[in-house]
C-alpha atoms as a PDB file:
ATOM      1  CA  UNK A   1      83.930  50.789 118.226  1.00  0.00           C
ATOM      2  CA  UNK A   2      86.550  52.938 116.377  1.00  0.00           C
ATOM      3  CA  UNK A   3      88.956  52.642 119.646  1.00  0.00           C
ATOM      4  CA  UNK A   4      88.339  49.054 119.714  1.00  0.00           C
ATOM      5  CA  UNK A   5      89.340  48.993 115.677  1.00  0.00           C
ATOM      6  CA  UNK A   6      92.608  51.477 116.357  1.00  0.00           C
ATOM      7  CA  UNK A   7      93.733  49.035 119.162  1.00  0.00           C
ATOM      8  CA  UNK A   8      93.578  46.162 116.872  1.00  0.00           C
ATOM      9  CA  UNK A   9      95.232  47.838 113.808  1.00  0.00           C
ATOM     10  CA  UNK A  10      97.925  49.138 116.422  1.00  0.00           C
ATOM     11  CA  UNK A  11      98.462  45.212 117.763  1.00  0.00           C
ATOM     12  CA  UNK A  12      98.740  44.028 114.234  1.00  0.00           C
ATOM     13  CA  UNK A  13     100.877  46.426 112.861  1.00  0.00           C
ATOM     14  CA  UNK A  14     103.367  46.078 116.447  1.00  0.00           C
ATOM     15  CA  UNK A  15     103.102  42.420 115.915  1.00  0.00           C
ATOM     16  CA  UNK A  16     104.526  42.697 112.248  1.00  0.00           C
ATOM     17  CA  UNK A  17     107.473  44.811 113.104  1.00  0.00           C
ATOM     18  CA  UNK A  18     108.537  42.563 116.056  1.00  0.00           C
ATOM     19  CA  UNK A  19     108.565  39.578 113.547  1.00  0.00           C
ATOM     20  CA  UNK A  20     110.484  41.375 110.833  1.00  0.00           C
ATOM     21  CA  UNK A  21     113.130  43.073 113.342  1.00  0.00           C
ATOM     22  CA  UNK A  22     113.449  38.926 114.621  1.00  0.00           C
ATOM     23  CA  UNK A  23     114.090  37.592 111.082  1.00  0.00           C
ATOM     24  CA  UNK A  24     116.692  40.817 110.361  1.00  0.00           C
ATOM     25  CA  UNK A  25     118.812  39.355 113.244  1.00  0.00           C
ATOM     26  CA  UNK A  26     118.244  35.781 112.260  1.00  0.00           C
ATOM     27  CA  UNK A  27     119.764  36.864 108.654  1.00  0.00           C
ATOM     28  CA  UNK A  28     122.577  38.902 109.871  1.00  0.00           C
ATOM     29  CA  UNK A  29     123.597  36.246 112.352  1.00  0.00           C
ATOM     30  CA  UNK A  30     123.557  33.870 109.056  1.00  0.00           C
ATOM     31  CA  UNK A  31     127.616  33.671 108.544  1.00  0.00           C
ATOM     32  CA  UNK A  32     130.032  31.392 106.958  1.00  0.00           C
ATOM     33  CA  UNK A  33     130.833  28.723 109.408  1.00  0.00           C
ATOM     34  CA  UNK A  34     127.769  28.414 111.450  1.00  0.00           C
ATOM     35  CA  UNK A  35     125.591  25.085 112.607  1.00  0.00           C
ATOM     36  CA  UNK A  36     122.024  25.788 110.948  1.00  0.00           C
ATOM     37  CA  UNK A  37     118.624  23.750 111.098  1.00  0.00           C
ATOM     38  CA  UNK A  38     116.470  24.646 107.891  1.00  0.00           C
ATOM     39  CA  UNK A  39     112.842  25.300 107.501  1.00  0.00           C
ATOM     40  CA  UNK A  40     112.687  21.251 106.313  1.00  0.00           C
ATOM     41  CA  UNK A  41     114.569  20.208 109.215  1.00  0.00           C
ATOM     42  CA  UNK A  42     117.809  19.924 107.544  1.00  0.00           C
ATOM     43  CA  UNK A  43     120.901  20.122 109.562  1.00  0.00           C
ATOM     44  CA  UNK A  44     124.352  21.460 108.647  1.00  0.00           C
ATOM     45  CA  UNK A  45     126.988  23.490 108.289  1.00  0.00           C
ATOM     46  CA  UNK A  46     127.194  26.892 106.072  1.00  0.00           C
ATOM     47  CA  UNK A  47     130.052  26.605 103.581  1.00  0.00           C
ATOM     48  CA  UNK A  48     129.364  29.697 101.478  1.00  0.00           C
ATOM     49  CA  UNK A  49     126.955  32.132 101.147  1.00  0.00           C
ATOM     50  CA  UNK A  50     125.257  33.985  98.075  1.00  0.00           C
ATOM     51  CA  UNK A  51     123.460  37.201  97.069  1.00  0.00           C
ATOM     52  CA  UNK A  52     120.112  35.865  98.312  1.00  0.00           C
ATOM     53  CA  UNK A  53     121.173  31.849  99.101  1.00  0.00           C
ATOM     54  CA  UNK A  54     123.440  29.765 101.343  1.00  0.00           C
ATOM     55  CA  UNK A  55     124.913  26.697 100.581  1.00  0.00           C
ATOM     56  CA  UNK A  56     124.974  24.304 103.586  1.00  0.00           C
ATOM     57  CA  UNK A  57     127.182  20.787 103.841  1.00  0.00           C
ATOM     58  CA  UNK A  58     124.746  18.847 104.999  1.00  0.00           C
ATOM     59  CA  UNK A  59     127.642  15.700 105.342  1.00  0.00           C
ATOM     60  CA  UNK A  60     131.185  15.730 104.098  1.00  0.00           C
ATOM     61  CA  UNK A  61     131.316  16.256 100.636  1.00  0.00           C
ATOM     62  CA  UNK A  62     126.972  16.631 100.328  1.00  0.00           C
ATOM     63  CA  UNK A  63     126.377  20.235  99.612  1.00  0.00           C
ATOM     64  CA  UNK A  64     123.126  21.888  99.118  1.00  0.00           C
ATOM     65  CA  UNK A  65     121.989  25.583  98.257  1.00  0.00           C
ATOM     66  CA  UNK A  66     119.036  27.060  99.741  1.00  0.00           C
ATOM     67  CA  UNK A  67     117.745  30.334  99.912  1.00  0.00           C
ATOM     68  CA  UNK A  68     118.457  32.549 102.864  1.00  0.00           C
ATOM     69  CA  UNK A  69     114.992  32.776 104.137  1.00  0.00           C
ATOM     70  CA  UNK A  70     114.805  29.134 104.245  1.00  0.00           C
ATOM     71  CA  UNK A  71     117.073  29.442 107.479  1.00  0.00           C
ATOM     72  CA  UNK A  72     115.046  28.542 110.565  1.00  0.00           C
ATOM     73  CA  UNK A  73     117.768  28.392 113.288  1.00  0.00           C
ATOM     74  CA  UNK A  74     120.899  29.295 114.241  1.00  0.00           C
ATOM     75  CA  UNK A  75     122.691  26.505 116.282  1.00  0.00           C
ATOM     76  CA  UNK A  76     124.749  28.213 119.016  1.00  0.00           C
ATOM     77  CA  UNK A  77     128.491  26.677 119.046  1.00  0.00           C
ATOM     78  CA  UNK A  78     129.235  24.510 122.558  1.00  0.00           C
ATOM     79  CA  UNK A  79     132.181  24.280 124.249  1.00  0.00           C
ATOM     80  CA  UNK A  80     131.822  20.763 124.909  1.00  0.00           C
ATOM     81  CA  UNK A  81     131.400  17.946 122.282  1.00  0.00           C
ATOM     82  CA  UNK A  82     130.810  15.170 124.010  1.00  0.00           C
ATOM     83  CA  UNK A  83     129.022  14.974 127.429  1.00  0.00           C
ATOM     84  CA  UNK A  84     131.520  13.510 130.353  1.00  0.00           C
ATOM     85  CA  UNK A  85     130.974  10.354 132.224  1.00  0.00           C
ATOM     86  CA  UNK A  86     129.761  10.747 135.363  1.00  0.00           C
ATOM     87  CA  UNK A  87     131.164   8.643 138.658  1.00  0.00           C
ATOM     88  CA  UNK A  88     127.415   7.698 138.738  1.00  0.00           C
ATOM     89  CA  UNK A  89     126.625   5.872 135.831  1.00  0.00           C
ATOM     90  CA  UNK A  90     127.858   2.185 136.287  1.00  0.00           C
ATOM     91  CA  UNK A  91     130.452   1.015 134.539  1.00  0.00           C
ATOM     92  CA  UNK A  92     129.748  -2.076 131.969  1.00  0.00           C
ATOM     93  CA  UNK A  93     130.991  -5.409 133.360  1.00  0.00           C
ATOM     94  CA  UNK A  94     132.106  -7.840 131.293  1.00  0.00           C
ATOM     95  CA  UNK A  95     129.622 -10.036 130.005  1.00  0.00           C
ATOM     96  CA  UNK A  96     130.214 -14.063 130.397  1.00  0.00           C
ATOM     97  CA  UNK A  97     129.004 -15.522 126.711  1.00  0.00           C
ATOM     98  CA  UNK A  98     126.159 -17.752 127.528  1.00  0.00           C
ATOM     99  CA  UNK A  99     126.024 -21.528 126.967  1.00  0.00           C
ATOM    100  CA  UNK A 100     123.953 -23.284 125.013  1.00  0.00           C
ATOM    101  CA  UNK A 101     120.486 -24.997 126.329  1.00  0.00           C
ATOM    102  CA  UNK A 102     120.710 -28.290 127.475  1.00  0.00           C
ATOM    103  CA  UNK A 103     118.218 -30.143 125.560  1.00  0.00           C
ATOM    104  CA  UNK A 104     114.646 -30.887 127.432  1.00  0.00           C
ATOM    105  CA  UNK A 105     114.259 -33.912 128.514  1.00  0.00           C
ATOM    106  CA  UNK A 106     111.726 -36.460 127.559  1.00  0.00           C
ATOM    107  CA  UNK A 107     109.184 -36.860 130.225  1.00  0.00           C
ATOM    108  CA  UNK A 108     106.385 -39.880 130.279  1.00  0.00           C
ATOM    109  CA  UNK A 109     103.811 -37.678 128.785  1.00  0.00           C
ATOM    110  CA  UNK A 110     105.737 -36.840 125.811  1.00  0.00           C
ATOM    111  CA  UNK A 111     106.909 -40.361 125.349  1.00  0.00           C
ATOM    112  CA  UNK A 112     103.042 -41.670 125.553  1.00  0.00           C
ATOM    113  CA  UNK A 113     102.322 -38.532 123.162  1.00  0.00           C
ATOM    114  CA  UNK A 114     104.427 -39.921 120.282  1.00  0.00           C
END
């Protein structure tokens, strides 16, 4: 019983210093600059950061602070902005504008309908 009790206390405690060694490197990796996806699902960009908040531009000119541990992610930069046309993907034709419906015709039943 008391190994079974020592396991679990040693699991627990383990468990607690992998999660606060992974949210050290999330907060140094926190820097002026970077793409970042808050706990609320807000995206943007860090303009400045604080004693114990950042201030993110969410869009041009829309700034908001938060507080550092409100950071969830850290979006890694890419090379590449936009993705590249492929020779597979067709390329748009020209669409013809489409004519107007004739109108339907009147047909015996119709006439002996009205």
């Amino acid at each position: 019983m008391l190994i079974i009790l020592g396991a679990f206390l040693a699991f627990i405690i383990f468990s607690n210093k992998k999660r606060s060694n992974a949210a050290k490197q999330l907060e140094a990796s926190v820097a002026v600059g970077a793409q970042v996806v808050m706990l609320g699902g807000i995206k943007g960009k860090i303009v400045s950061i604080l004693e114990d908040s950042v201030i993110v531009e969410t869009t041009p000119g829309n700034r908001i602070e938060f507080v550092k541990a409100a950071v969830r992610t850290v979006v890694e930069p890419t090379l590449e902005t936009k993705p590249k046309a492929t020779k597979s993907t067709p390329a748009k034709a020209a669409v013809a504008p489409k004519k107007p419906a004739a109108p339907a015709k009147k047909t015996t039943t119709q006439k002996a309908a009205k």
